[in-house]
PDB file of N, CA and C in Angstrom:
ATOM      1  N   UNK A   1       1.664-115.831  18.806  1.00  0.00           N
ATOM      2  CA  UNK A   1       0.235-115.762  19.047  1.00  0.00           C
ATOM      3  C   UNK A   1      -0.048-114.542  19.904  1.00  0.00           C
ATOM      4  N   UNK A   2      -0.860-113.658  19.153  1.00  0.00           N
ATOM      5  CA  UNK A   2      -1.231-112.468  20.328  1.00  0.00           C
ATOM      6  C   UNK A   2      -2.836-112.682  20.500  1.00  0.00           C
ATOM      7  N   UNK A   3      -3.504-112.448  22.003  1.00  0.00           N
ATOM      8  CA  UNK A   3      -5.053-112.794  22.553  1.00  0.00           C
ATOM      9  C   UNK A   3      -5.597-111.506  21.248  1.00  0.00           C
ATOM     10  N   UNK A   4      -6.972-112.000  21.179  1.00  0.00           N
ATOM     11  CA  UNK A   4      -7.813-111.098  20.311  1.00  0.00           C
ATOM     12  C   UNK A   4      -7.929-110.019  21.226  1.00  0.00           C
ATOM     13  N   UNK A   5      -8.178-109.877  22.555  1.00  0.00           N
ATOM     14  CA  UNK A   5      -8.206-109.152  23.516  1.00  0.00           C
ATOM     15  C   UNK A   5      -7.318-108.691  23.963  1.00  0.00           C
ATOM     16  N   UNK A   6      -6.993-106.844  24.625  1.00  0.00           N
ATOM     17  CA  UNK A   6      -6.027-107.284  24.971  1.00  0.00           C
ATOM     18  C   UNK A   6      -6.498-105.979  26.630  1.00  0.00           C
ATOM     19  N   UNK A   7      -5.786-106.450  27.436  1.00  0.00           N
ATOM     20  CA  UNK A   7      -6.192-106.190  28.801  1.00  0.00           C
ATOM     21  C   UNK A   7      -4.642-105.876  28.979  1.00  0.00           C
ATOM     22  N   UNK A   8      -4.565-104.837  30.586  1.00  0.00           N
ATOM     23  CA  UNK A   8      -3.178-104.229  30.833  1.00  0.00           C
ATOM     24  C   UNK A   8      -2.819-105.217  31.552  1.00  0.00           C
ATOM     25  N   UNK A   9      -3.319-106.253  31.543  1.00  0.00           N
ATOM     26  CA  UNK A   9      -2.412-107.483  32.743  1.00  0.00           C
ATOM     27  C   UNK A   9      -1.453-108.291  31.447  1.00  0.00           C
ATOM     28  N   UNK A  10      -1.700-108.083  30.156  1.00  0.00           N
ATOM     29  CA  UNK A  10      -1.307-108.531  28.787  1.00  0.00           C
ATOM     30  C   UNK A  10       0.024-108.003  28.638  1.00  0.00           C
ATOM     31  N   UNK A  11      -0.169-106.508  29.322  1.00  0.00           N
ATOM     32  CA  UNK A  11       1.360-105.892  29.365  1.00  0.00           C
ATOM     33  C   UNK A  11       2.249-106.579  30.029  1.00  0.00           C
ATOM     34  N   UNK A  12       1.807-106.808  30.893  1.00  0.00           N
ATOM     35  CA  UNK A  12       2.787-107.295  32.551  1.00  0.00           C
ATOM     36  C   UNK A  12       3.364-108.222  32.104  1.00  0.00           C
ATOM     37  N   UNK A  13       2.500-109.140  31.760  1.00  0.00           N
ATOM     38  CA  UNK A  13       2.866-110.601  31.754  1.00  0.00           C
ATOM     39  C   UNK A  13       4.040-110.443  30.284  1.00  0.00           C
ATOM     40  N   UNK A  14       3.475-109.832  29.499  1.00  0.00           N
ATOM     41  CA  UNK A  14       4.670-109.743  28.578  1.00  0.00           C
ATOM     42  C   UNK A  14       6.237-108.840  29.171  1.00  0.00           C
ATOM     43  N   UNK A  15       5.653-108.100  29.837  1.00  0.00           N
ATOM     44  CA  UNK A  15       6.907-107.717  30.735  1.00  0.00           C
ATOM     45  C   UNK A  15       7.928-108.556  31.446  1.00  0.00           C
ATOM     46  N   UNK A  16       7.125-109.495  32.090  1.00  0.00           N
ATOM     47  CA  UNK A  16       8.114-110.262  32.844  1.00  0.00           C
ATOM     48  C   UNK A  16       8.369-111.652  31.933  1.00  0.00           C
ATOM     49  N   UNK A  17       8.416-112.164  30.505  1.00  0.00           N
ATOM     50  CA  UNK A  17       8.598-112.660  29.477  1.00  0.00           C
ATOM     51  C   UNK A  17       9.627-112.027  28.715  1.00  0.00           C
ATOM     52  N   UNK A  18       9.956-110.666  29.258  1.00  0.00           N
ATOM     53  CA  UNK A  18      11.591-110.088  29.167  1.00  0.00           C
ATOM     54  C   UNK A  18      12.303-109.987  29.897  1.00  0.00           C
ATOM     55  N   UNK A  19      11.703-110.042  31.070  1.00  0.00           N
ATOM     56  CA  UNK A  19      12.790-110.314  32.221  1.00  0.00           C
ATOM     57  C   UNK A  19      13.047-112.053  32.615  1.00  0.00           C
ATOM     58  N   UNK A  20      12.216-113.259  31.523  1.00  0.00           N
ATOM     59  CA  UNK A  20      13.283-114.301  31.696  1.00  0.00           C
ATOM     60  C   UNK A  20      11.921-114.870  32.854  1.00  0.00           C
ATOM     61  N   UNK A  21      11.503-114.521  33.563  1.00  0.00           N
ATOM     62  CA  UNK A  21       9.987-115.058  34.619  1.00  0.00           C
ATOM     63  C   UNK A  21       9.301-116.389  33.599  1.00  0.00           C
ATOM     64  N   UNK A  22       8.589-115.937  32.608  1.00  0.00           N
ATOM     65  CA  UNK A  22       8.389-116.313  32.064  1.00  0.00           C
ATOM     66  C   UNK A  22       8.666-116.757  30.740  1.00  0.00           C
ATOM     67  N   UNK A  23       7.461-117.770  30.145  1.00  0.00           N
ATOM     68  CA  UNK A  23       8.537-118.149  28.414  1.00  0.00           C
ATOM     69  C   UNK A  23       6.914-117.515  27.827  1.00  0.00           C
ATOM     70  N   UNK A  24       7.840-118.126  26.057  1.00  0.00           N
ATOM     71  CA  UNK A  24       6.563-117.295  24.843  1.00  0.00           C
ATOM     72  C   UNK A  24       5.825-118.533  24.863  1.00  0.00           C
ATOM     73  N   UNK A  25       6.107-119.896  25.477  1.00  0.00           N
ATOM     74  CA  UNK A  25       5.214-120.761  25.082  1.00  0.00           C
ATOM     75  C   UNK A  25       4.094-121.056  26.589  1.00  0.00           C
ATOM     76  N   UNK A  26       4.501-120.177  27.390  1.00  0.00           N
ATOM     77  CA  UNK A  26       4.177-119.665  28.448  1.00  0.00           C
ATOM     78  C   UNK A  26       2.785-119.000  28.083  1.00  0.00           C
ATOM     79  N   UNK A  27       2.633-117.760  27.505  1.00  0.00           N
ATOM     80  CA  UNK A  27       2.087-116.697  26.993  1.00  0.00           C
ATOM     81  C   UNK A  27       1.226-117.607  25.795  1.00  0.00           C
ATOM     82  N   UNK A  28       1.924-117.874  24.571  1.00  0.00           N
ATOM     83  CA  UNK A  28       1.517-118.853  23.898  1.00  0.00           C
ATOM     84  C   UNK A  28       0.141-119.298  24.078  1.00  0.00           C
ATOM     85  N   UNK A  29      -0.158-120.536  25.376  1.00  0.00           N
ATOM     86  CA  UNK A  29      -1.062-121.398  25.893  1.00  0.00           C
ATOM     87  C   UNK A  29      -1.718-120.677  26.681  1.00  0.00           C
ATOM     88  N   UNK A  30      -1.890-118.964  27.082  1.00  0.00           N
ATOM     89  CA  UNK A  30      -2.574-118.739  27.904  1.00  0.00           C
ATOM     90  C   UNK A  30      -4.230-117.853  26.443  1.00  0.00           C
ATOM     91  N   UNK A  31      -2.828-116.963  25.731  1.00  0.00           N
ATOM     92  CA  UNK A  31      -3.280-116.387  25.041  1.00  0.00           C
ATOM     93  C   UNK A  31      -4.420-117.610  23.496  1.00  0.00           C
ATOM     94  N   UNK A  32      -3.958-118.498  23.435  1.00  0.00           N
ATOM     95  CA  UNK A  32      -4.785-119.562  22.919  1.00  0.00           C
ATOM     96  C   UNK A  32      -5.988-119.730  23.411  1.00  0.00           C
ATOM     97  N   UNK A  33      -6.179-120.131  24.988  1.00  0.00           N
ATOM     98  CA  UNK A  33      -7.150-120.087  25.871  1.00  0.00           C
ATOM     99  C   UNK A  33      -8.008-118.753  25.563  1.00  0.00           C
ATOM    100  N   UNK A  34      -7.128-117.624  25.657  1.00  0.00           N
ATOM    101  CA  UNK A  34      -8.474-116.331  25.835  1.00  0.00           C
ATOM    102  C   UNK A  34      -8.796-116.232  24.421  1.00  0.00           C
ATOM    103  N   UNK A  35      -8.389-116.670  23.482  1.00  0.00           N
ATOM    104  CA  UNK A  35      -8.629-116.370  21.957  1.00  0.00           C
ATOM    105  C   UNK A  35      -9.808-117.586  21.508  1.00  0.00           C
ATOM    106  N   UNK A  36      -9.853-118.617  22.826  1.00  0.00           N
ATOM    107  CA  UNK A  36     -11.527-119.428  22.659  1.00  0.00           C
ATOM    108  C   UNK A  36     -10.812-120.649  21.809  1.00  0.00           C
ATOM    109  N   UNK A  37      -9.737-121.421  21.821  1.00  0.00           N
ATOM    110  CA  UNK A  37      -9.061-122.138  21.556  1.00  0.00           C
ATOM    111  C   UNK A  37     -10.018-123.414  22.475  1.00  0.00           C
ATOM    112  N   UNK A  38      -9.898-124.430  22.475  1.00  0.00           N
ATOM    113  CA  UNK A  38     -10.265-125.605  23.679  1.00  0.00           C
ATOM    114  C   UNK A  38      -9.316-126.558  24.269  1.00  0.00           C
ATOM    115  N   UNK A  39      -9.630-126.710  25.134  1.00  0.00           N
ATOM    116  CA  UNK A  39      -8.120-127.911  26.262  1.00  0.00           C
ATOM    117  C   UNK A  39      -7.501-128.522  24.852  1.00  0.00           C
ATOM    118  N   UNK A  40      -8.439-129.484  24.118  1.00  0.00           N
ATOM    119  CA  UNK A  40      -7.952-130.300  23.042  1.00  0.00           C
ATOM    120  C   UNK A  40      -7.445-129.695  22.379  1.00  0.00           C
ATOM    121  N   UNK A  41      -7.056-128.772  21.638  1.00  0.00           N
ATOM    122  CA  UNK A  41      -6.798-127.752  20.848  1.00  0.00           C
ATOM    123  C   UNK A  41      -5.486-128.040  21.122  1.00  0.00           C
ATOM    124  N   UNK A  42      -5.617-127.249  22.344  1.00  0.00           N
ATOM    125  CA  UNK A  42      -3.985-126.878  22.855  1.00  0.00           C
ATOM    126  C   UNK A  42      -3.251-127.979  23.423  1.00  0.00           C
ATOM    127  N   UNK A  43      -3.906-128.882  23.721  1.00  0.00           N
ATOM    128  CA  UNK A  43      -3.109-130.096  23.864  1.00  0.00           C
ATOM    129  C   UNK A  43      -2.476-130.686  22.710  1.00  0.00           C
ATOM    130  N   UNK A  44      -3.168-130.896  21.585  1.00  0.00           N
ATOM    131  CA  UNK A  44      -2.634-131.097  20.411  1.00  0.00           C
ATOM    132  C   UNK A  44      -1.740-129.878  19.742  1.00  0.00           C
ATOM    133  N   UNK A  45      -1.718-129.110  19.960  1.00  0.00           N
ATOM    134  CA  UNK A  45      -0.380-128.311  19.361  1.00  0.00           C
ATOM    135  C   UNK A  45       0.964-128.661  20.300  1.00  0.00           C
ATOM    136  N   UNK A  46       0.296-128.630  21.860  1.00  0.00           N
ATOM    137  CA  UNK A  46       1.559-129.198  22.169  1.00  0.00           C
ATOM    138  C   UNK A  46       1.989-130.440  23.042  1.00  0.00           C
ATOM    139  N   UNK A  47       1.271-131.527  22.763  1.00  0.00           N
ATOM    140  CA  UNK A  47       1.545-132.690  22.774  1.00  0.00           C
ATOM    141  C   UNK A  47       1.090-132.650  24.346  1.00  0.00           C
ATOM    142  N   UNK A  48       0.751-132.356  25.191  1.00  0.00           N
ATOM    143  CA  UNK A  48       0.591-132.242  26.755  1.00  0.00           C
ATOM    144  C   UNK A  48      -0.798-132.680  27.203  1.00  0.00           C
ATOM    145  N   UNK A  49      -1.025-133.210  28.413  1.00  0.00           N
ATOM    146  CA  UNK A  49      -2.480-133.316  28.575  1.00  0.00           C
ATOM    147  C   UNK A  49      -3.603-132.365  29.370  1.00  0.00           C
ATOM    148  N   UNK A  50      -4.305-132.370  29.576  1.00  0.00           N
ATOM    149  CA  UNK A  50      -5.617-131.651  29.862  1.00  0.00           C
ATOM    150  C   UNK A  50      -4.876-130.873  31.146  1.00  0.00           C
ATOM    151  N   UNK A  51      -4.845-131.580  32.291  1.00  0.00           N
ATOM    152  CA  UNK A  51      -4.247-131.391  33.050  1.00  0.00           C
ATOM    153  C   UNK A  51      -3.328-130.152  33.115  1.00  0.00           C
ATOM    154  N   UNK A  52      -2.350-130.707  32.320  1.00  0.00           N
ATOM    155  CA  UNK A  52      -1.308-129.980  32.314  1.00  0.00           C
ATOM    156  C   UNK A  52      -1.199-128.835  31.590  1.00  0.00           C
ATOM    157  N   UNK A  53      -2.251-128.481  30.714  1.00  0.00           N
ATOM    158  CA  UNK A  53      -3.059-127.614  30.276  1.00  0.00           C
ATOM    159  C   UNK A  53      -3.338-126.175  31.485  1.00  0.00           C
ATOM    160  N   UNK A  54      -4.379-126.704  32.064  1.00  0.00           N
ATOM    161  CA  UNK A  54      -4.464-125.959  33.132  1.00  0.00           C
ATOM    162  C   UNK A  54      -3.888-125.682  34.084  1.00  0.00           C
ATOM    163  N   UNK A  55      -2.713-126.307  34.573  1.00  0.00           N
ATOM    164  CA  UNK A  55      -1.911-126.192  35.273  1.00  0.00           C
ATOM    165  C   UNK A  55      -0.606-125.135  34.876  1.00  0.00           C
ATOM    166  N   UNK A  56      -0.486-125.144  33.259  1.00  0.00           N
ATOM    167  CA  UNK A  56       0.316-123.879  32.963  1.00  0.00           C
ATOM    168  C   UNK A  56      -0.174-122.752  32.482  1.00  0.00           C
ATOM    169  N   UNK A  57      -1.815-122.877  32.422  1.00  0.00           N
ATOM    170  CA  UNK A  57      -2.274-121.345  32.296  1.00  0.00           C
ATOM    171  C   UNK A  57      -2.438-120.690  33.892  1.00  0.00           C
ATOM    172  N   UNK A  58      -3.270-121.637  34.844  1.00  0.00           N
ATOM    173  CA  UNK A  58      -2.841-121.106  35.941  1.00  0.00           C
ATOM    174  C   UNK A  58      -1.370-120.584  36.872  1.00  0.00           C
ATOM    175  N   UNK A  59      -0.203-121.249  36.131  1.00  0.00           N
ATOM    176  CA  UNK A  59       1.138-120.883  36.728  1.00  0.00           C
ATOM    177  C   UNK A  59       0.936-119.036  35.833  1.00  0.00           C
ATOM    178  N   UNK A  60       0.972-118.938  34.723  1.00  0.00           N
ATOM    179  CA  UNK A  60       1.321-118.153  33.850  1.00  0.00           C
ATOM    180  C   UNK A  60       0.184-117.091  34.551  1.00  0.00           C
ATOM    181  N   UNK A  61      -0.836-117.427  34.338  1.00  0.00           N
ATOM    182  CA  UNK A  61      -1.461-116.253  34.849  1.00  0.00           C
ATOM    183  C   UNK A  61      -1.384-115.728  36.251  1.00  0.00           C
ATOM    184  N   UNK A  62      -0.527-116.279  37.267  1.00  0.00           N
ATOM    185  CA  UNK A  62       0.131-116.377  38.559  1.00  0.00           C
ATOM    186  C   UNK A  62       1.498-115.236  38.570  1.00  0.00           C
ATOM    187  N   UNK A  63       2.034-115.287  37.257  1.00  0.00           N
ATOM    188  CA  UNK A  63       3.424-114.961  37.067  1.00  0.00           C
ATOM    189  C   UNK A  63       4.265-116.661  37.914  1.00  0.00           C
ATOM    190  N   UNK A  64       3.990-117.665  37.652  1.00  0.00           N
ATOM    191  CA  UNK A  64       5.134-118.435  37.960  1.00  0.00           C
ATOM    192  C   UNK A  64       5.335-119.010  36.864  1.00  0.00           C
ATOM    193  N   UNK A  65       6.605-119.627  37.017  1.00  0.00           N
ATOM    194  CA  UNK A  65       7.284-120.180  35.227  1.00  0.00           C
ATOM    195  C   UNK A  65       6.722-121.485  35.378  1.00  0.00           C
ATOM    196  N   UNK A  66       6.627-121.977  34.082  1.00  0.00           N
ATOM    197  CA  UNK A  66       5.967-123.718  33.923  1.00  0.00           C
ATOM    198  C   UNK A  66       6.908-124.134  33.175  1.00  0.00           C
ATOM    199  N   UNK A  67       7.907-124.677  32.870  1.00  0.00           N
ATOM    200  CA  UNK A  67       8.825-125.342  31.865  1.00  0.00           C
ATOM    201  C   UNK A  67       8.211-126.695  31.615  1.00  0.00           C
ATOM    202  N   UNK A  68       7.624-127.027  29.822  1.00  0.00           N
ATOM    203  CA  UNK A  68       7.188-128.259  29.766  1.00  0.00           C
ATOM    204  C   UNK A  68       7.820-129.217  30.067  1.00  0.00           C
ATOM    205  N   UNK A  69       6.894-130.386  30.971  1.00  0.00           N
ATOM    206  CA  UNK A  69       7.617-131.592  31.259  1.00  0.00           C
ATOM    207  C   UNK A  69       7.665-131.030  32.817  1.00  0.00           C
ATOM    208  N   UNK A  70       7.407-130.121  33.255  1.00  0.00           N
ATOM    209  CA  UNK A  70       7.482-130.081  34.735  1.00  0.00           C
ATOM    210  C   UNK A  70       6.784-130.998  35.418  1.00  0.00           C
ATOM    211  N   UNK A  71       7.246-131.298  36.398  1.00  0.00           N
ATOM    212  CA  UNK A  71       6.149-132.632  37.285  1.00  0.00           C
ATOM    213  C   UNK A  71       5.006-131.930  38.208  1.00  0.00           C
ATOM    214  N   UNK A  72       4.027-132.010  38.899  1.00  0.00           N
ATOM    215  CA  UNK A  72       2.959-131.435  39.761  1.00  0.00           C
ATOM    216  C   UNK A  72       4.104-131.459  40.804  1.00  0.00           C
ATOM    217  N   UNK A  73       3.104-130.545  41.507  1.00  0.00           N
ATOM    218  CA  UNK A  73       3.453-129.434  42.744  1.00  0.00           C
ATOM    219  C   UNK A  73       2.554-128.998  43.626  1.00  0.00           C
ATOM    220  N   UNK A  74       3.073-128.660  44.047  1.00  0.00           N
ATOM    221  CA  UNK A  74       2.212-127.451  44.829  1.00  0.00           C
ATOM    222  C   UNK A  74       2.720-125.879  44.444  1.00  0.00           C
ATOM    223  N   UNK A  75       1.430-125.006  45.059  1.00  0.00           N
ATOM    224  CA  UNK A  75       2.055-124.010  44.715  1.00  0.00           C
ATOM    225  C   UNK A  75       2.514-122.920  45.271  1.00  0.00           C
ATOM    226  N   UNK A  76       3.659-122.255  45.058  1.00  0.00           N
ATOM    227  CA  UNK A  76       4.445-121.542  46.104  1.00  0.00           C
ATOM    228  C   UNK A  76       3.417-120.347  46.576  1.00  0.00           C
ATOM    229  N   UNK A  77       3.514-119.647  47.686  1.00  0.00           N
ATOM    230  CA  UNK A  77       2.823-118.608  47.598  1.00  0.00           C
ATOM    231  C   UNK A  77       3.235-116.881  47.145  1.00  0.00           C
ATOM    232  N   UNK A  78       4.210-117.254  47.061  1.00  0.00           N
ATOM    233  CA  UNK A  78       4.533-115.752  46.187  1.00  0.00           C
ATOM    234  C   UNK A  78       5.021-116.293  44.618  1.00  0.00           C
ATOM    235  N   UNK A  79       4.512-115.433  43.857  1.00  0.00           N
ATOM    236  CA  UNK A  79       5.093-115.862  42.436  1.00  0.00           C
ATOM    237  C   UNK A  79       6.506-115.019  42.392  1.00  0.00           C
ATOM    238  N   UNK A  80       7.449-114.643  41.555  1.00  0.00           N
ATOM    239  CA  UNK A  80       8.378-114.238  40.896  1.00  0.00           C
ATOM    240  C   UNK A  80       8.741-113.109  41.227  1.00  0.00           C
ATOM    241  N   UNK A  81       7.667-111.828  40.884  1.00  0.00           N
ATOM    242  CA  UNK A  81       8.131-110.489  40.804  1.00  0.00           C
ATOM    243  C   UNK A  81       7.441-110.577  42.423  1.00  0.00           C
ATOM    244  N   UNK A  82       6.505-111.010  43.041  1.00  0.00           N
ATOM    245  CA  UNK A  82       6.405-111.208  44.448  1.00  0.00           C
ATOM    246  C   UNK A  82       7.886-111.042  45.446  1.00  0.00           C
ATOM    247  N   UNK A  83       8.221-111.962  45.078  1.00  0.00           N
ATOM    248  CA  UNK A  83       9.319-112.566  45.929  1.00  0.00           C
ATOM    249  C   UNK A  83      10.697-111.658  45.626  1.00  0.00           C
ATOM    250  N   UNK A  84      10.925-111.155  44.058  1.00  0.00           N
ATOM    251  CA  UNK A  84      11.571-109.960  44.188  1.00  0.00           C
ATOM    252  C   UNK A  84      11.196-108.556  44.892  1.00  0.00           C
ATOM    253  N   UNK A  85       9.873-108.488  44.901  1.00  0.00           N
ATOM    254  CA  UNK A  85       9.568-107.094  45.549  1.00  0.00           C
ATOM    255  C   UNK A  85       9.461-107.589  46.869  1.00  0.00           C
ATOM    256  N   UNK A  86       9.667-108.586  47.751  1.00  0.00           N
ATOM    257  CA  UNK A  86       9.999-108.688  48.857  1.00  0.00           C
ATOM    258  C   UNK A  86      11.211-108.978  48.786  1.00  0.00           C
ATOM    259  N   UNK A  87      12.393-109.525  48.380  1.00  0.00           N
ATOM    260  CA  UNK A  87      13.380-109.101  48.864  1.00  0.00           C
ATOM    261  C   UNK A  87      14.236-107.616  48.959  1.00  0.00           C
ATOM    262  N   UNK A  88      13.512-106.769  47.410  1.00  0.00           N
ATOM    263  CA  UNK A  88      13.698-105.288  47.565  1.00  0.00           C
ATOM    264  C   UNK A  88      13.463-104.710  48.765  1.00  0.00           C
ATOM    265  N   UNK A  89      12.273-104.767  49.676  1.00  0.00           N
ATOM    266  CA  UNK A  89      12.161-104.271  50.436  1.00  0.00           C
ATOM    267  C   UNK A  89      12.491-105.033  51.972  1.00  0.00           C
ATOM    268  N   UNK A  90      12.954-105.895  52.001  1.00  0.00           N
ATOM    269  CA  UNK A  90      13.929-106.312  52.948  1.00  0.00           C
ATOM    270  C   UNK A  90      15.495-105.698  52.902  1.00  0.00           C
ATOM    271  N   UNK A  91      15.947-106.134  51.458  1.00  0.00           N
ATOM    272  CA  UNK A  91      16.931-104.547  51.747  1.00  0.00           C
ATOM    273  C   UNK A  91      17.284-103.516  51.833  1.00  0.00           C
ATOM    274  N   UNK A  92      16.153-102.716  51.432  1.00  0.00           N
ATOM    275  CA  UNK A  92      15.960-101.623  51.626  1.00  0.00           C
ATOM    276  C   UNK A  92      15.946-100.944  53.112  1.00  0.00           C
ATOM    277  N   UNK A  93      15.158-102.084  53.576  1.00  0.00           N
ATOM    278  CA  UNK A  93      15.053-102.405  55.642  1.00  0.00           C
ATOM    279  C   UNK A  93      16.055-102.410  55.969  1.00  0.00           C
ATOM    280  N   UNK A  94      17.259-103.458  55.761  1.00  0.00           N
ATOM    281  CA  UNK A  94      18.545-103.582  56.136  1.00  0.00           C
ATOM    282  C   UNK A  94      19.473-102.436  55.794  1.00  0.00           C
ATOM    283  N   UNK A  95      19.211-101.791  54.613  1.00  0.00           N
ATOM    284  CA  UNK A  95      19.963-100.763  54.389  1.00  0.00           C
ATOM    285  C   UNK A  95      19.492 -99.420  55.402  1.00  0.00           C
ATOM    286  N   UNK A  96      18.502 -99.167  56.031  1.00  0.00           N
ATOM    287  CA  UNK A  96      18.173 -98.422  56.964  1.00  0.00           C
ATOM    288  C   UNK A  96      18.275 -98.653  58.250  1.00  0.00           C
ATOM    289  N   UNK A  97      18.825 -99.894  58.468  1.00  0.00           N
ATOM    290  CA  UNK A  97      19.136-100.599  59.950  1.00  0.00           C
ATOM    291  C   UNK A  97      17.819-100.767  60.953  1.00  0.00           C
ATOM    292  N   UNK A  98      16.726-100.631  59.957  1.00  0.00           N
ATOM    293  CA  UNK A  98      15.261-100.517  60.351  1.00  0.00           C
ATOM    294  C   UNK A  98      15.122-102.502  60.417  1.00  0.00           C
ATOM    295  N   UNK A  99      14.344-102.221  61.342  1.00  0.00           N
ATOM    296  CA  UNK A  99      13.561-103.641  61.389  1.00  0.00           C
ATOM    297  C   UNK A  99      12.358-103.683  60.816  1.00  0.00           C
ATOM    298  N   UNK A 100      12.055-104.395  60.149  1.00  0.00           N
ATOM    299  CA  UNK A 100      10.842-105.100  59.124  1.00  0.00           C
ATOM    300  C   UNK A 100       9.866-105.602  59.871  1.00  0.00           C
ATOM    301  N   UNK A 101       8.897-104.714  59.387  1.00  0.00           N
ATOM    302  CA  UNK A 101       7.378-105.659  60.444  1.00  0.00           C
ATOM    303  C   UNK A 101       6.588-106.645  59.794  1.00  0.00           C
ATOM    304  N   UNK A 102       6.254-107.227  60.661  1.00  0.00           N
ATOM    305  CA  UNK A 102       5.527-107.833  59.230  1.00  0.00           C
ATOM    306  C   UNK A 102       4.126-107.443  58.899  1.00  0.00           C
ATOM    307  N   UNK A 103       3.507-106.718  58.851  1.00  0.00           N
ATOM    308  CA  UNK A 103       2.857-105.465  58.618  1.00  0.00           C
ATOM    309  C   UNK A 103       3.711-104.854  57.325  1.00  0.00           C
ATOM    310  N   UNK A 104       4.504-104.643  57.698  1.00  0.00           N
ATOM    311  CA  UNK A 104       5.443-103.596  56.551  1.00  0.00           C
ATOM    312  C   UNK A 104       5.432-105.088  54.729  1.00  0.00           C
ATOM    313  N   UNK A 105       5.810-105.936  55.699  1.00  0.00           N
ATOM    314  CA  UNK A 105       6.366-107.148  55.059  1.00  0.00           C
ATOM    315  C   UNK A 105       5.672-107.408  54.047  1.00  0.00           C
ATOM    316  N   UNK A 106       3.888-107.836  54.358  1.00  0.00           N
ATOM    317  CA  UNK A 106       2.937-108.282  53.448  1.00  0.00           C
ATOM    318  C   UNK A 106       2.051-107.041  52.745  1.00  0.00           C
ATOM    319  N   UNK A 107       2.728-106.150  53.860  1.00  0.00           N
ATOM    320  CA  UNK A 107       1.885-104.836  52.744  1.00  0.00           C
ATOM    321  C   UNK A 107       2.297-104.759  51.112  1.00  0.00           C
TER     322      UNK A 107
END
């Protein structure tokens, strides 16, 4: 399924859907949604409820992974490539024997 639309956040997200972040059924249920699909729609293709509907277009459009059948949560505050580009630049810190501000941190 590709959105009728397509926007450069369309790239990304398919980007990190090769790096394994995300899945195609991930992408799938978001791109359904922007193509004017309805909750019911997509619940019936994939057996899931309303709920849980929105709960994996909001992970997906987050960059966090939803694997069906996941249970509720809460939600983390860094998604995926977040939390890699903060640990990049924590070692990058350590590799300079620099201390990390946190200023530096959330920038």
């Amino acid at each position: 399924m590709q959105p009728r639309t397509r926007i450069p956040e369309f790239a990304e997200l398919e980007n990190y859907k090769n790096l394994g972040l995300l899945t195609q059924m991930q992408l799938d249920l978001l791109y359904r949604r922007v193509n004017g699909e309805s909750y019911q729609q997509i619940r019936n293709v994939y057996s899931i409820s309303k709920t849980t509907v929105a709960r994996a277009i909001m992970r997906t459009a987050t960059c966090r992974s939803w694997p069906k059948g996941q249970s509720g949560g809460g939600m983390t505050l860094l998604s995926l490539p977040d939390e890699m580009q903060f640990k990049k630049l924590v070692q990058e810190m350590a590799d300079d024997l620099n201390c990390i501000t946190t200023s530096m941190a959330i920038a």
